[in-house]
C-alpha atoms as a PDB file:
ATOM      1  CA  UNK A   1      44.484  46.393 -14.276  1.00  0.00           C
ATOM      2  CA  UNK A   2      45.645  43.180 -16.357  1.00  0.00           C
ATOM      3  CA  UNK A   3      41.939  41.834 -15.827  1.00  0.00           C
ATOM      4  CA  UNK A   4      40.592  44.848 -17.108  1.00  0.00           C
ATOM      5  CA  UNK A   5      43.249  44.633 -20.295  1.00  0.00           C
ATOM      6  CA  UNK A   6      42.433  41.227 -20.458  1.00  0.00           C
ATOM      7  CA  UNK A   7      38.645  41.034 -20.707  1.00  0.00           C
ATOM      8  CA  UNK A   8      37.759  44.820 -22.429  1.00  0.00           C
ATOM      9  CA  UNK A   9      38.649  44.266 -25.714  1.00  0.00           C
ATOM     10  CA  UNK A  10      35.694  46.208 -27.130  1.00  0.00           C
ATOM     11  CA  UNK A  11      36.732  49.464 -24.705  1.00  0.00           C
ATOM     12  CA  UNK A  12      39.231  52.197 -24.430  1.00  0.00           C
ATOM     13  CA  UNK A  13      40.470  52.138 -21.403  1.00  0.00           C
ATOM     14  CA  UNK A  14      41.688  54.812 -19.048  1.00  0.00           C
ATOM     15  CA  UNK A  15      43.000  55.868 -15.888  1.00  0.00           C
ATOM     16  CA  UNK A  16      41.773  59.106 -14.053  1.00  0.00           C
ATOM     17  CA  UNK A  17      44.352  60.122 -11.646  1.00  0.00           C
ATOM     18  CA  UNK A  18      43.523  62.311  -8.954  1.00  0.00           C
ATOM     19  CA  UNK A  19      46.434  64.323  -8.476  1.00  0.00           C
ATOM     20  CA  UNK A  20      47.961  61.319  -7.072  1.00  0.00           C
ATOM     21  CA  UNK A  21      51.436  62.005  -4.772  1.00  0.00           C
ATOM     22  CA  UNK A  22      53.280  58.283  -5.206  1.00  0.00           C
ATOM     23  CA  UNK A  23      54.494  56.517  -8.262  1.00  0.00           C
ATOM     24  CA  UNK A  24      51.023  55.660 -10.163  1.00  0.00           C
ATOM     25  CA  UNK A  25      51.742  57.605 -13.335  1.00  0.00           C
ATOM     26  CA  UNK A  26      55.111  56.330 -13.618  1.00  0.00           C
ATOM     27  CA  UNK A  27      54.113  52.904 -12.707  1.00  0.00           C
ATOM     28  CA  UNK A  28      51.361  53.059 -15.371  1.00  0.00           C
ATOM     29  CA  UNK A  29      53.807  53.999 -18.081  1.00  0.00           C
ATOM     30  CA  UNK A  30      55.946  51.395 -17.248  1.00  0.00           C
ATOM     31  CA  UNK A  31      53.562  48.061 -17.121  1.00  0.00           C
ATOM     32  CA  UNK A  32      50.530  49.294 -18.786  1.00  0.00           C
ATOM     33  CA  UNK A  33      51.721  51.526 -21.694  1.00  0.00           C
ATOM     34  CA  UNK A  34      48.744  50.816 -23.770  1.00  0.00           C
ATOM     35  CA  UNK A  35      46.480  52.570 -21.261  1.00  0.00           C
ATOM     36  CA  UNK A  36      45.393  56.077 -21.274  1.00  0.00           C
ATOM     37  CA  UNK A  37      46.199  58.600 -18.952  1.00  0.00           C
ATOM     38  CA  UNK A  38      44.285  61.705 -17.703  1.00  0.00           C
ATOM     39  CA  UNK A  39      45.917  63.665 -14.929  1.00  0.00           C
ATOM     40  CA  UNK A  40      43.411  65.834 -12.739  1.00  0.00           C
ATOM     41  CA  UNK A  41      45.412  69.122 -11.045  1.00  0.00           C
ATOM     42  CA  UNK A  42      43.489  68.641  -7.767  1.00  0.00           C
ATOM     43  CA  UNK A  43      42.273  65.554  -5.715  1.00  0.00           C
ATOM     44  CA  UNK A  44      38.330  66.674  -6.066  1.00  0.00           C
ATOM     45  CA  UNK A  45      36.998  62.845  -4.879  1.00  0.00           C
ATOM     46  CA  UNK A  46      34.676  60.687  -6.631  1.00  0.00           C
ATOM     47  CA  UNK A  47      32.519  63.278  -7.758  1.00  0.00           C
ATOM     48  CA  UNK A  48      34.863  66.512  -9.066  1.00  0.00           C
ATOM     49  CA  UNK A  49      37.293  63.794 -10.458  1.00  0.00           C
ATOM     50  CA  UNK A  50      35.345  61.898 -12.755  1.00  0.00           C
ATOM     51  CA  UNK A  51      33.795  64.699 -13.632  1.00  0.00           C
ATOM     52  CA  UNK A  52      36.878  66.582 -14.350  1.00  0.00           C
ATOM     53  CA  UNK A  53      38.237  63.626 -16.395  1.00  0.00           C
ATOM     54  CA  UNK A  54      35.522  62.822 -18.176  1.00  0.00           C
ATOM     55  CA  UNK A  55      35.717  66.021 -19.937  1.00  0.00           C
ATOM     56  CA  UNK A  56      38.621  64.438 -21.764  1.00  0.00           C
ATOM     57  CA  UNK A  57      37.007  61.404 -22.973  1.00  0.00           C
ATOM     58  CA  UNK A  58      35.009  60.753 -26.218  1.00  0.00           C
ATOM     59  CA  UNK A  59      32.370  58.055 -26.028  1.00  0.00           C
ATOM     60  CA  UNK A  60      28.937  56.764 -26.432  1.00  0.00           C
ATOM     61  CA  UNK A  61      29.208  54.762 -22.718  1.00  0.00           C
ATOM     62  CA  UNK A  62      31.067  55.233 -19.916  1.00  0.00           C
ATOM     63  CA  UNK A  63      32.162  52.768 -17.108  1.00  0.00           C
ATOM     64  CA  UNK A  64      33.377  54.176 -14.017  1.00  0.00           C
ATOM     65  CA  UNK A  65      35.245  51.382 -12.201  1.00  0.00           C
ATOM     66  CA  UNK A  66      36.918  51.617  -8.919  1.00  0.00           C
ATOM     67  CA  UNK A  67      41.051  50.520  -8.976  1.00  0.00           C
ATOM     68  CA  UNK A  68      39.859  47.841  -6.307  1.00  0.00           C
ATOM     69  CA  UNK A  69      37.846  45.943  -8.465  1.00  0.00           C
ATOM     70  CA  UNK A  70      39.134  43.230 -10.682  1.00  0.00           C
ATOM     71  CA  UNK A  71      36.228  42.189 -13.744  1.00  0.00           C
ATOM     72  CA  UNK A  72      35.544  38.683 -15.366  1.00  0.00           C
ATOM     73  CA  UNK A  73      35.599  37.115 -18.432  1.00  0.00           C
ATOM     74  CA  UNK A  74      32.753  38.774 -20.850  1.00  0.00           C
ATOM     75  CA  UNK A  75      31.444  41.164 -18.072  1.00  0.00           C
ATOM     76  CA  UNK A  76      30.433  43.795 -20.984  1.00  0.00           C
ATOM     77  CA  UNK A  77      29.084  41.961 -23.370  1.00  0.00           C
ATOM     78  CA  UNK A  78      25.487  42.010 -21.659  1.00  0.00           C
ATOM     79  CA  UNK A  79      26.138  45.437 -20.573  1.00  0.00           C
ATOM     80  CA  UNK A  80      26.092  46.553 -23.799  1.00  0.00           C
ATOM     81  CA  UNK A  81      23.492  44.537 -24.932  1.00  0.00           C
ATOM     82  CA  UNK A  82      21.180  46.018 -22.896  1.00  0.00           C
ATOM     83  CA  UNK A  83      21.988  49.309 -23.392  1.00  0.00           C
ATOM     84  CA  UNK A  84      21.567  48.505 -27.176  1.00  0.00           C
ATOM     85  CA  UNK A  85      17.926  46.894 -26.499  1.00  0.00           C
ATOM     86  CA  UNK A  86      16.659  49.556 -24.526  1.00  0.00           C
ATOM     87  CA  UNK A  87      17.155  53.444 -25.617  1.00  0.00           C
ATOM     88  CA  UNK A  88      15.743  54.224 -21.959  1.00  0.00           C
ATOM     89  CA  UNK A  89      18.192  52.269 -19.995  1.00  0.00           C
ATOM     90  CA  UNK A  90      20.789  55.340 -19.132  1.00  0.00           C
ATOM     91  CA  UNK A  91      22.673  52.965 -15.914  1.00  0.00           C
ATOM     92  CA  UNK A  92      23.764  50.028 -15.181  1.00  0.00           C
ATOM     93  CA  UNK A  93      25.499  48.023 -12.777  1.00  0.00           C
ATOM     94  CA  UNK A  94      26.549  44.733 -12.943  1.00  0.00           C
ATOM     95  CA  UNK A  95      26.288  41.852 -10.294  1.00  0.00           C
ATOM     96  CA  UNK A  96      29.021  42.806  -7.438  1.00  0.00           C
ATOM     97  CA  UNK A  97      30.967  40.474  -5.509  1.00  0.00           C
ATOM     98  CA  UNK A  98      33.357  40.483  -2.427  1.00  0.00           C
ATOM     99  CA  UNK A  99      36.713  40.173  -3.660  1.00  0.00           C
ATOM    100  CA  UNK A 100      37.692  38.669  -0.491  1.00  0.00           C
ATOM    101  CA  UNK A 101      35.152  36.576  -0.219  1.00  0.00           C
ATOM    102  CA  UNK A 102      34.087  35.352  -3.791  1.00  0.00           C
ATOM    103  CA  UNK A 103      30.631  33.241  -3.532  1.00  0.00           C
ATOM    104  CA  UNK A 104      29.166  36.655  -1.137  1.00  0.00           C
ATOM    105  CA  UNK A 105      27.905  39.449  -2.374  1.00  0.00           C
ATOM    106  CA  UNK A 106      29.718  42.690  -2.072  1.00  0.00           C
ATOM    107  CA  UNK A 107      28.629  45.566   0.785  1.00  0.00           C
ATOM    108  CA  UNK A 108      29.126  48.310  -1.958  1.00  0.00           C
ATOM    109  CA  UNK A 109      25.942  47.554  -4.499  1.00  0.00           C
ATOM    110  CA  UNK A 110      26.011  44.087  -4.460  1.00  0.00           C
ATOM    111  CA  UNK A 111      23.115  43.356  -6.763  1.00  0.00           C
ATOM    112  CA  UNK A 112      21.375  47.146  -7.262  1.00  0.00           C
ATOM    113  CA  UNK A 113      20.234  49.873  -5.109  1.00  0.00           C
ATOM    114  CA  UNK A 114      17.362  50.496  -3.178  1.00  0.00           C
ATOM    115  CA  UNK A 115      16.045  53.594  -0.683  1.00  0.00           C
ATOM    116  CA  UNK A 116      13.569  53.423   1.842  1.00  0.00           C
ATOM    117  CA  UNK A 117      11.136  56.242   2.526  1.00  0.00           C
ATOM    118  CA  UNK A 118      14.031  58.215   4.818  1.00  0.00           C
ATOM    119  CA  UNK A 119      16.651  58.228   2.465  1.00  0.00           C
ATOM    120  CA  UNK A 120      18.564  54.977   4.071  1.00  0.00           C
ATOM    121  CA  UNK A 121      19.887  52.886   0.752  1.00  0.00           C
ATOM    122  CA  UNK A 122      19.454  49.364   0.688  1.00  0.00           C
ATOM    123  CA  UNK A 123      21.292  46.334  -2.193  1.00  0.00           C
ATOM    124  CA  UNK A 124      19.329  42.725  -3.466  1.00  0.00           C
ATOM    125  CA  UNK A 125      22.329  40.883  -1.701  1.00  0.00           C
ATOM    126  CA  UNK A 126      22.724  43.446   1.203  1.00  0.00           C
ATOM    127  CA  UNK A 127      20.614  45.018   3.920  1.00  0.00           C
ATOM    128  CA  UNK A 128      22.941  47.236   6.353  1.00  0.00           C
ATOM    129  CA  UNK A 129      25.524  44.332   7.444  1.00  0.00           C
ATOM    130  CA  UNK A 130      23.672  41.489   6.270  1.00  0.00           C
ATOM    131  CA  UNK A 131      25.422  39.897   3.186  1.00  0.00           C
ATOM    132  CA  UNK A 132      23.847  37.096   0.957  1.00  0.00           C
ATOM    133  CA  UNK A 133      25.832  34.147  -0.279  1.00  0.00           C
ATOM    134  CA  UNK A 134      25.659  34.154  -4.021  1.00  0.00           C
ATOM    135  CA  UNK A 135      23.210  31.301  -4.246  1.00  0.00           C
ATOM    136  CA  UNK A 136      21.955  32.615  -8.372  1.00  0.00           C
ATOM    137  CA  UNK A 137      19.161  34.394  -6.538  1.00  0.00           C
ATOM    138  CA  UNK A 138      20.109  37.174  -8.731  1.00  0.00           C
ATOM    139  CA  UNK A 139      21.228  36.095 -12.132  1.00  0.00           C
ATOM    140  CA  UNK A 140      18.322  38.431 -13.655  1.00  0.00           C
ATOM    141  CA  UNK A 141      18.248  41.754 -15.110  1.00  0.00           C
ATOM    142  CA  UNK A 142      16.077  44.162 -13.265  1.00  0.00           C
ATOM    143  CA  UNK A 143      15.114  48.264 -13.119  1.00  0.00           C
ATOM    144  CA  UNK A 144      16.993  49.121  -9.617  1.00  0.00           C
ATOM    145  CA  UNK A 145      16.773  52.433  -8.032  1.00  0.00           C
ATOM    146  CA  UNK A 146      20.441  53.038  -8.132  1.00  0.00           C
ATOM    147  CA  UNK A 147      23.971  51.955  -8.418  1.00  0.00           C
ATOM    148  CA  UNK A 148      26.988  51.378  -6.891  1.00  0.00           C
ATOM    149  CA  UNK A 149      29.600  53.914  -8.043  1.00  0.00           C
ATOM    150  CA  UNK A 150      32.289  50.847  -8.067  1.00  0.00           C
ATOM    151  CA  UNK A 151      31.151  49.988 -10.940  1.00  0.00           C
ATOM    152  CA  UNK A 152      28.408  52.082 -12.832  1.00  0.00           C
ATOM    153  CA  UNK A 153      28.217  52.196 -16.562  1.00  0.00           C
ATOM    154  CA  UNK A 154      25.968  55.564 -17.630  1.00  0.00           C
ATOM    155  CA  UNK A 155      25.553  57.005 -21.402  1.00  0.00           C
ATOM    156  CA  UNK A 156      27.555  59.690 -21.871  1.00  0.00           C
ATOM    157  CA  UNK A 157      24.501  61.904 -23.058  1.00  0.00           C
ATOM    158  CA  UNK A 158      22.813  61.612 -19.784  1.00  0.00           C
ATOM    159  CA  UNK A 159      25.835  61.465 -18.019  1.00  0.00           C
ATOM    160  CA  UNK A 160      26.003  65.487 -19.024  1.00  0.00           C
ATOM    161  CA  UNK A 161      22.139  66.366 -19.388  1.00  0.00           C
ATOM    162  CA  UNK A 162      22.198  65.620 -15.389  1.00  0.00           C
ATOM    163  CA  UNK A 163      25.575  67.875 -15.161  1.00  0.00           C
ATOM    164  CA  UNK A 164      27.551  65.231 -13.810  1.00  0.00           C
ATOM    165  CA  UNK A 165      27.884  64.664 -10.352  1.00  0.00           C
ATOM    166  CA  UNK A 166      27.421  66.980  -7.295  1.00  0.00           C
ATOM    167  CA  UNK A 167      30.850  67.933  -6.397  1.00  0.00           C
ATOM    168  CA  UNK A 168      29.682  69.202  -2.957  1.00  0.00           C
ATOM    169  CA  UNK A 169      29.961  65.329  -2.517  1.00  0.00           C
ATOM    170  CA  UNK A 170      33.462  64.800  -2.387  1.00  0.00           C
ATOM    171  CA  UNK A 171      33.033  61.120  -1.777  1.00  0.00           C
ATOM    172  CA  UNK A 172      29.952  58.418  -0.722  1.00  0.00           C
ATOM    173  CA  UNK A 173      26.091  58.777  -1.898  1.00  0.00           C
ATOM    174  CA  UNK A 174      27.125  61.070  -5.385  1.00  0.00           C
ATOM    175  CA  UNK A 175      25.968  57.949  -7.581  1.00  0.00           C
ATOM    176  CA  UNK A 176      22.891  57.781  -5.513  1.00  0.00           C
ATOM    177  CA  UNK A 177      22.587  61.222  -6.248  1.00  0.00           C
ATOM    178  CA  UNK A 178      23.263  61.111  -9.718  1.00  0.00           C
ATOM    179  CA  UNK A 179      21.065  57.718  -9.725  1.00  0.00           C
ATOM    180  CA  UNK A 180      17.892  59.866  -8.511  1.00  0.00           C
ATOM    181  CA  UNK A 181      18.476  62.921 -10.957  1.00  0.00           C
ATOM    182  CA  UNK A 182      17.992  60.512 -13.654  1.00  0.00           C
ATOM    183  CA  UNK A 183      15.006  58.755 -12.109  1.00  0.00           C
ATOM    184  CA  UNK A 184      13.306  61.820 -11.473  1.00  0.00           C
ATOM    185  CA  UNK A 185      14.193  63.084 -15.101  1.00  0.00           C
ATOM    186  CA  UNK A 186      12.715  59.913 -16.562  1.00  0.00           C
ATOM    187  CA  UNK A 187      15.462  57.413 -16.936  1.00  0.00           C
ATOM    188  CA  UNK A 188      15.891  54.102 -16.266  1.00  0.00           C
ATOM    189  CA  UNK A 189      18.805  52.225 -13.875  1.00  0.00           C
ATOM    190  CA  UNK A 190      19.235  48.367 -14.171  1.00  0.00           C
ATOM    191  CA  UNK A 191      21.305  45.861 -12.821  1.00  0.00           C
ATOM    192  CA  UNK A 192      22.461  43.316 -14.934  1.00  0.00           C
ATOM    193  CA  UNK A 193      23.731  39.819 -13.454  1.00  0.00           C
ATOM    194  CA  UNK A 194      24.891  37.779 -16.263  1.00  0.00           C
ATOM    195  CA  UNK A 195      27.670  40.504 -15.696  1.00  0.00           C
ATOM    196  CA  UNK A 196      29.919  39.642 -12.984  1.00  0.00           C
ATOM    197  CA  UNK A 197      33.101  41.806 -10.811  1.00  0.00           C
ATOM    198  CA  UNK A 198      34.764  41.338  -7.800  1.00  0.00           C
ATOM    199  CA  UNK A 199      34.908  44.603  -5.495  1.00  0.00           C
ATOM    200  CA  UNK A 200      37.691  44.757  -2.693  1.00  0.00           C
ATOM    201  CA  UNK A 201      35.360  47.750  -1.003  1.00  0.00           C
ATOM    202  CA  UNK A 202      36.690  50.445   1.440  1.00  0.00           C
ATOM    203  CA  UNK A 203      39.834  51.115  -0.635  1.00  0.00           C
ATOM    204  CA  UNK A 204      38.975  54.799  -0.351  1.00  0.00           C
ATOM    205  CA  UNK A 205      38.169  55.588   3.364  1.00  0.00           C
ATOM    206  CA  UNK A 206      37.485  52.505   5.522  1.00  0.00           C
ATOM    207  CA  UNK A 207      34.340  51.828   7.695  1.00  0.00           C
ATOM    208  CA  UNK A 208      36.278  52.641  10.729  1.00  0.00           C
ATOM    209  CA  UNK A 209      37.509  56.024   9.243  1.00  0.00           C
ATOM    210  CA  UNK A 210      35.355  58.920  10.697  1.00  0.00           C
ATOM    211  CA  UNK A 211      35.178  60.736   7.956  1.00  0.00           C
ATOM    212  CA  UNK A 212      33.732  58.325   6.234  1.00  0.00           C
ATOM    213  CA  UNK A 213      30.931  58.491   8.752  1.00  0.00           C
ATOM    214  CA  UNK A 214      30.871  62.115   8.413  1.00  0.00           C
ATOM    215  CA  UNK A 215      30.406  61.848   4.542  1.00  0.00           C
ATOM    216  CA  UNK A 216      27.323  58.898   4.618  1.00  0.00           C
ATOM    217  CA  UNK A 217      25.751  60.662   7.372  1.00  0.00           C
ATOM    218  CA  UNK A 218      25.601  64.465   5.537  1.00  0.00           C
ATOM    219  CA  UNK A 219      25.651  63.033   1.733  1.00  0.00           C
ATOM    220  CA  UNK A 220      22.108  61.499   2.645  1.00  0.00           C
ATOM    221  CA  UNK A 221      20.686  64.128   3.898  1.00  0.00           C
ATOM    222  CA  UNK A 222      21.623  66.661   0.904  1.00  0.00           C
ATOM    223  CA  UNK A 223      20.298  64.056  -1.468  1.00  0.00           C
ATOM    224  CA  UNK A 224      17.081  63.807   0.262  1.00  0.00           C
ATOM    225  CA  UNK A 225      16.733  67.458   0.119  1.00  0.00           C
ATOM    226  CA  UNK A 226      17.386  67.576  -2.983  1.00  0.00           C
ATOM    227  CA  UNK A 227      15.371  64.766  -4.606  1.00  0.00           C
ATOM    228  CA  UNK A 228      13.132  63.448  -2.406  1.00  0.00           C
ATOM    229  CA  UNK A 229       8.936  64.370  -3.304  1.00  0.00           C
ATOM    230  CA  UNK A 230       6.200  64.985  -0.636  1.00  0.00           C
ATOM    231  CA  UNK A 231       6.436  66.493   2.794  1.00  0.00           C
ATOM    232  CA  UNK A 232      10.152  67.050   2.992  1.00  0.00           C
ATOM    233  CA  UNK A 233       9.848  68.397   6.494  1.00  0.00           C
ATOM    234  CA  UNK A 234       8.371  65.339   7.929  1.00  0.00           C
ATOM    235  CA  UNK A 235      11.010  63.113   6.841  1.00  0.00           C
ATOM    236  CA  UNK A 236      13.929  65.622   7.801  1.00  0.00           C
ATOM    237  CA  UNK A 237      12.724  65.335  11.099  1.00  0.00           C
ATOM    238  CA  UNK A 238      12.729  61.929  11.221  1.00  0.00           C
ATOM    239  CA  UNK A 239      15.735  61.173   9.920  1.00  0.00           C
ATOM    240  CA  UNK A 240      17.708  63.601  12.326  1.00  0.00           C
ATOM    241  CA  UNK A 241      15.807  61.626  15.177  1.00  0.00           C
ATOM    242  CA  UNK A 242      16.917  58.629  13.854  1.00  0.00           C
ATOM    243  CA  UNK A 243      20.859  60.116  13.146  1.00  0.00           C
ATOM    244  CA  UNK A 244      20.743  60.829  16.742  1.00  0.00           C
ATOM    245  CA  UNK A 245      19.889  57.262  17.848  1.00  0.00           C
ATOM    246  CA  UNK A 246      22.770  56.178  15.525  1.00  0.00           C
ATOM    247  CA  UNK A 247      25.022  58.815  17.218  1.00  0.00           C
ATOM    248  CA  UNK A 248      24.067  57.540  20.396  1.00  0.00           C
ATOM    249  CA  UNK A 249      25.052  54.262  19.501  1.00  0.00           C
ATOM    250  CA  UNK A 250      28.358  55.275  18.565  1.00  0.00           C
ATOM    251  CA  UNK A 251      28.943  57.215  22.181  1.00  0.00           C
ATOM    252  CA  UNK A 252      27.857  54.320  24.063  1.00  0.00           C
ATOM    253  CA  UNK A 253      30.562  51.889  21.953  1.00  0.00           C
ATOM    254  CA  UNK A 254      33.234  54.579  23.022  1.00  0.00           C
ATOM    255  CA  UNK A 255      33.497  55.347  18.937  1.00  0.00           C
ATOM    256  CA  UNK A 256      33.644  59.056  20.161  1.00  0.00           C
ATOM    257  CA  UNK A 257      35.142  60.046  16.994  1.00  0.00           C
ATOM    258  CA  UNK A 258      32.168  58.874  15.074  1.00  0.00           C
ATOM    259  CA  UNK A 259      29.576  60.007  17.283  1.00  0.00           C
ATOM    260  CA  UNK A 260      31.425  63.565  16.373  1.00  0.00           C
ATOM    261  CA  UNK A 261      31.397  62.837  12.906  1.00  0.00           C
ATOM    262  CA  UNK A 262      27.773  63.146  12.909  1.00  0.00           C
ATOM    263  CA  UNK A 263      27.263  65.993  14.883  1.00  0.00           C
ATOM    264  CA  UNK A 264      29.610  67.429  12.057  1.00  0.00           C
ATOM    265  CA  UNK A 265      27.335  66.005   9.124  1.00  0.00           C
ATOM    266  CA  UNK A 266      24.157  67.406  10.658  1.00  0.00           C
ATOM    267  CA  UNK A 267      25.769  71.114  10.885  1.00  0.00           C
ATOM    268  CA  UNK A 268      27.488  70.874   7.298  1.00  0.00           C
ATOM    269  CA  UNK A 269      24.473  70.159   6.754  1.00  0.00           C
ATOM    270  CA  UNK A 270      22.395  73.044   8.419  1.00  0.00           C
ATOM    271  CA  UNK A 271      24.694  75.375   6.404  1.00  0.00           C
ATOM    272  CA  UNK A 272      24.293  73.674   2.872  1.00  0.00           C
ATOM    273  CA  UNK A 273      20.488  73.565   3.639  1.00  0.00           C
ATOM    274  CA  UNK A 274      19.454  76.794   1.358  1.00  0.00           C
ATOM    275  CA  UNK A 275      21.554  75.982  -1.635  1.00  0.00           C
ATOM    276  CA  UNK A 276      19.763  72.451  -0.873  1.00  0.00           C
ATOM    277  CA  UNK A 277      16.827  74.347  -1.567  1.00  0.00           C
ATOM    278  CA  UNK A 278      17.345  76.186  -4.466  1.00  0.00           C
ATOM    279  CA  UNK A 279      18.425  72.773  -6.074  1.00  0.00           C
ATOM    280  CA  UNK A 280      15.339  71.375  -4.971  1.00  0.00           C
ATOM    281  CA  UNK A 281      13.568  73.822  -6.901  1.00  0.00           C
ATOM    282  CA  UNK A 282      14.825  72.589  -9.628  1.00  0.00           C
ATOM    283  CA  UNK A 283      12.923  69.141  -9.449  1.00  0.00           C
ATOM    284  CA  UNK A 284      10.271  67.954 -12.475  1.00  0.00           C
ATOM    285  CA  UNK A 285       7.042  67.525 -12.322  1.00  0.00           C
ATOM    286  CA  UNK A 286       5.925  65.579  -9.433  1.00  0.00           C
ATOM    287  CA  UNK A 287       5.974  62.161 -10.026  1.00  0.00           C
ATOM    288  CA  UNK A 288       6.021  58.481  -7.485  1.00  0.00           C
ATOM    289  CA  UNK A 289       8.516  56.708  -6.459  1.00  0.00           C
ATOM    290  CA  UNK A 290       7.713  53.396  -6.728  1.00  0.00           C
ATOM    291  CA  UNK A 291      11.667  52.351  -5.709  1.00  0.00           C
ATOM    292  CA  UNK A 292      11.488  54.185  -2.210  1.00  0.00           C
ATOM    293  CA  UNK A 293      10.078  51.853   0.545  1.00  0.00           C
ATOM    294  CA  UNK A 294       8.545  51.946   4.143  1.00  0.00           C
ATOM    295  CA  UNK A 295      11.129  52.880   6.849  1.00  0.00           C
ATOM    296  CA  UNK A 296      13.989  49.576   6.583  1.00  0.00           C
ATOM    297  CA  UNK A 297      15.269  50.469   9.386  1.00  0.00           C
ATOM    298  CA  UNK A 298      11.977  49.331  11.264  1.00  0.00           C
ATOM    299  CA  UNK A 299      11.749  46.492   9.011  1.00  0.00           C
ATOM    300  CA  UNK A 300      15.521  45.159   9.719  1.00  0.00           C
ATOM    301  CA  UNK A 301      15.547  45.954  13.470  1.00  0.00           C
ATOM    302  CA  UNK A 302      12.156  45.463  14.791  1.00  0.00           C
ATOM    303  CA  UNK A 303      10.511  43.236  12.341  1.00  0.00           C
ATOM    304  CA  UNK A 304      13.965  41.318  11.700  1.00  0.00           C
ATOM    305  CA  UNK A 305      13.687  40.994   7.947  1.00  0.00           C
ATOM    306  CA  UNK A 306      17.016  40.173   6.857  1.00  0.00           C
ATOM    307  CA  UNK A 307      17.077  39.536   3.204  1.00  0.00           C
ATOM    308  CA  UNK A 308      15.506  41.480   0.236  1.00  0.00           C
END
């Protein structure tokens, strides 16, 4: 929070608490009286809660930044300036790095979003576990596929044309989501690295939380339903195939409670799959992709490509 205070000077800045059970609010009042306060009735994740807060706030832009990242010294001034520039650009993220590790790039977005052909996202800075020093390979401004929800600044007018986020979501692969509504509806997403924060990552559920597993795992696989052009079948099939050889990974590491976690994702998702569809129907006019990739999965593991 004082990093935020210190270097926002052209925002209004806010918390959104999510029904929160400890001390936050009071805490809040007490050190940071000069921030706003919006108090959500239920703990809806990511999704329902900024949705539910943003109700409550009036502005042109909105940045929705996680409570483990700390910003930098004039990290919206080129924000804004590009979103002054270009009337098209609805998202942006900035350049995202490890908190805990400062000259690495950050798992959570690192330096924009990608997706491959089956739905598996992909960052400039990180493929799967493999994490790029910060070396200025990325100091430019570029059109990414999508965000990281960490830290994703979106224009309030699109924010509601696209109805927000999916709520079904909960938590993990909503900004992806939300990133691929907008694509398909004609917008542009950019990264922007002369803008620089540093993202703790995990602060919500952990990589070795199950349910975490549970959420990646199903998440995908509604928003490639949902979004995805072409043969959806074919790539369903695939990706469950692929799932399974992830799942079997998991049971022969002993991580039993993850290998559950996405037999649970694949059901959920089973009976989500016609409300899937009727959202589906909903898509525009067919139109390419030119973001989504072959299969990285193939290129990472068999063809050991390791960098963007």
């Amino acid at each position: 929070m004082p990093s935020v205070i210190s270097y926002s000077k052209e925002a209004d800045i806010y918390v959104a608490d999510n029904a929160s059970t400890d001390d936050s609010v009071a805490f809040l009042k007490t050190h940071f009286p000069q921030v706003g306060i919006i108090q959500n009735t239920t703990n809806g994740g990511y999704a329902k809660g900024y949705n539910d807060a943003l109700k409550h706030i009036e502005a042109d832009v909105f940045c929705l930044l996680n409570s483990d990242v700390k910003v930098s010294q004039n990290w919206l001034s080129p924000v804004i300036s590009e979103f002054e520039s270009n009337p098209n650009t609805a998202i942006i993220q900035p350049k995202i790095l490890d908190f805990k590790n400062k000259t690495h790039f950050e798992y959570a977005g690192a330096a924009g979003g990608f997706i491959d052909k089956y739905g598996y996202p992909y960052c400039r800075g990180r493929i799967f576990n493999t994490i790029e020093e910060d070396k200025g390979q990325y100091n430019d401004s570029t059109p990414v596929f999508w965000v990281s929800g960490a830290c994703l600044f979106i224009r309030k007018s699109v924010f509601e044309s696209l109805n927000g986020f999916d709520e079904n979501y909960f938590a993990h692969f909503e900004e992806i989501d939300l990133c691929w509504r907008a694509f398909n509806a004609g917008y542009t997403s950019m990264y922007v690295g002369e803008s620089t924060v540093y993202h703790v990552g995990g602060a919500t559920l952990s990589s070795i939380n199950p349910k975490k597993t549970y959420l990646n795992f199903r998440n995908s696989l509604f928003t490639i339903t949902k979004n995805a052009y072409g043969f959806l079948f074919g790539v369903i099939l695939i990706r469950l195939i692929l799932d399974g050889i992830a799942g079997l990974k998991f049971l022969l590491s002993f991580k039993f409670s993850h290998f559950v976690a996405i037999l649970k994702a694949h059901f959920s998702f089973y009976s989500n799959l016609h409300r899937l569809l009727e959202q589906r129907k909903q898509l525009p006019e067919k139109k390419k992709n030119y973001f989504q990739t072959q299969s990285i999965v193939w290129s990472y593991f068999i063809k050991n490509r390791r960098h963007f």
